[in-house]
Structures are given as structure tokens and as C-alpha cells.
Protein backbone atom coordinates (compact mmCIF):
# COMPACT_ATOMS: atom_id res chain seq x y z
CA UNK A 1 -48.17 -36.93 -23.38
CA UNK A 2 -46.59 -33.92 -24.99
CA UNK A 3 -42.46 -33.54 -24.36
CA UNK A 4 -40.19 -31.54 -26.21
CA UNK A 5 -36.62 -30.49 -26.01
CA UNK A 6 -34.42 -27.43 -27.06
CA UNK A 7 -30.16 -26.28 -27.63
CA UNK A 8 -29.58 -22.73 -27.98
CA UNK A 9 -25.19 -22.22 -28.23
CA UNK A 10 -24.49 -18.89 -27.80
CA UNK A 11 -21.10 -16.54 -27.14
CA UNK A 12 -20.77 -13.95 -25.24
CA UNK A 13 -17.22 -12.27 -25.81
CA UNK A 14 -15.14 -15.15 -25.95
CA UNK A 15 -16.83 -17.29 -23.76
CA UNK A 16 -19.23 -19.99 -24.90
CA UNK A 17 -22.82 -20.33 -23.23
CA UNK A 18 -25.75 -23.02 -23.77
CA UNK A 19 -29.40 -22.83 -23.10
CA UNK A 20 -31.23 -26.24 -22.72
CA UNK A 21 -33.80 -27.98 -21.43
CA UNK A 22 -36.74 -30.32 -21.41
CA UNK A 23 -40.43 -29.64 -20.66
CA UNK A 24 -43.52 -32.27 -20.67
CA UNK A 25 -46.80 -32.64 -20.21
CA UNK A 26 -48.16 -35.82 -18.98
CA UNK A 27 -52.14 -36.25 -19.07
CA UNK A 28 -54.48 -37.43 -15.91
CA UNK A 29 -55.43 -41.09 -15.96
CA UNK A 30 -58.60 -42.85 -13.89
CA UNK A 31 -57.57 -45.54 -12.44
CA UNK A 32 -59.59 -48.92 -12.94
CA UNK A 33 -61.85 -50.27 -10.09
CA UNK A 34 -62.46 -46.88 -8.79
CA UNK A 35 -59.01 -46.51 -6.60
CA UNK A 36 -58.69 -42.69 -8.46
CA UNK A 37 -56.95 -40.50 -10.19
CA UNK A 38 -53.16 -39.82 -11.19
CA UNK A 39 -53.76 -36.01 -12.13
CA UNK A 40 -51.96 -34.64 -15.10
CA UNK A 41 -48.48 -32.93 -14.44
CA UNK A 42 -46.16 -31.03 -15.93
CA UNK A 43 -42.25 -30.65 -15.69
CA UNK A 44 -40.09 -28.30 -16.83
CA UNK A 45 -36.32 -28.30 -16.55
CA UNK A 46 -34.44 -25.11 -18.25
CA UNK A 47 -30.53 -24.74 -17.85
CA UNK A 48 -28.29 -22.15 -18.24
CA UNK A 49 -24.72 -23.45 -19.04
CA UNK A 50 -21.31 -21.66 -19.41
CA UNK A 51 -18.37 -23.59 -21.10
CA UNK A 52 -15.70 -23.62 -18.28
CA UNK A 53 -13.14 -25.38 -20.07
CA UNK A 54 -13.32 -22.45 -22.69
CA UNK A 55 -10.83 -20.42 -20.68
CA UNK A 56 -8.31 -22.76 -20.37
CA UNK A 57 -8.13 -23.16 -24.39
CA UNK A 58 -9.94 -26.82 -23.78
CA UNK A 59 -13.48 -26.19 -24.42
CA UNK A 60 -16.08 -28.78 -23.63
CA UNK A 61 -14.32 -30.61 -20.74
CA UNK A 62 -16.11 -28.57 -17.83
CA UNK A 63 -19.58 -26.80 -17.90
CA UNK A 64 -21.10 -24.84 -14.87
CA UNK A 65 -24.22 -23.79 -14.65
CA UNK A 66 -28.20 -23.47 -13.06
CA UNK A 67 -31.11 -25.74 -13.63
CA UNK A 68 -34.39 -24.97 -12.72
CA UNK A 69 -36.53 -27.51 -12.03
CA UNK A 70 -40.55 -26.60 -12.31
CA UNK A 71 -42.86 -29.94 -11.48
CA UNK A 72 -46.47 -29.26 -11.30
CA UNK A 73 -48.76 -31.83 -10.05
CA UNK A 74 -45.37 -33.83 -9.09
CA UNK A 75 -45.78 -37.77 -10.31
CA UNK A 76 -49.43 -37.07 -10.83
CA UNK A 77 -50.10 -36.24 -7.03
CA UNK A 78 -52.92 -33.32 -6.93
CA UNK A 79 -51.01 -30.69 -4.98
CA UNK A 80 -47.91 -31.49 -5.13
CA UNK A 81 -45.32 -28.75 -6.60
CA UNK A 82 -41.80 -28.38 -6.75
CA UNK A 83 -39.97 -25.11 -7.72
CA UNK A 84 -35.98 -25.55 -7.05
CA UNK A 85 -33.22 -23.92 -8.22
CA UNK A 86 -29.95 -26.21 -8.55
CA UNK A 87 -26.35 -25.51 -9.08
CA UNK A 88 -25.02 -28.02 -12.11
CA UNK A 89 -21.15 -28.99 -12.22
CA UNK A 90 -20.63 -31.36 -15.65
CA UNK A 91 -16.85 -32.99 -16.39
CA UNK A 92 -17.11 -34.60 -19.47
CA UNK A 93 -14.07 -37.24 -19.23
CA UNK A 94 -12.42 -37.52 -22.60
């Protein structure tokens, strides 16, 4: 198993942006009296955030933003890939 995660806060003008994410790698396995194989897989999950609350003077209240979500060998099924775009709303209630 191999996982690692990343932050990148950025500006752009006045307006704050973030760049995160989260990526691993998960090995095969055999499984014991010969029922098979969960096949390695890897996910990947990279966002692209921009600081809503910024404009209103209140930063870090509301974020929009895109996630793409990258799953190879989904759950260790042979085969099985997922490649979806996703629209991300986060309120942080303070």
C-alpha cells in the first residue's frame, strides 16, 4: 500500500484557490483456498477549490469546486474503472 496526500494555497487576484487531493495504490492479494484474486487498484482524487466566502470579506466559510475521481481496478475488481467528474459545495459551520 502506497497513499499520499498534497495542499497547494494559491491566489489568483484577490481570490483564494486550493489544490488537493489524495492518491493510493493498493497491491493485489491471493486469496487463501484458491477462491482468487483481489487485483491491485489505484485511486486518485484531485480537487480544485476556490474560496467562496473570500468575496464576501469572510473567507473560509464556503468553498466551491471540482473533484475528479480516477479508480482503477475499483475495490480490487479486474476491470472495473471509474473516471467521474463531480461538482463539490463545502460550508464549513463556524
Amino acid at each position: 500500500m502506497f497513499d499520499i496526500s498534497w495542499l497547494k494555497v494559491f491566489n489568483i487576484g484577490s481570490q483564494s484557490f486550493s489544490f488537493m487531493g489524495h492518491a493510493e495504490y493498493i497491491s493485489s492479494v491471493e486469496l487463501d483456498y484458491d477462491t482468487g484474486t483481489i487485483e491491485a487498484w489505484i485511486l486518485a482524487q484531485p480537487q480544485l477549490v476556490w474560496d467562496v466566502g473570500n468575496l464576501f470579506k469572510s473567507p473560509g466559510w464556503l468553498h466551491m469546486g471540482v473533484e475528479l475521481q480516477y479508480w482503477s481496478n475499483k475495490l480490487g475488481v479486474s476491470g472495473q474503472h471509474e473516471f467521474r467528474p463531480e461538482f463539490l459545495v463545502v460550508w464549513r459551520m463556524q
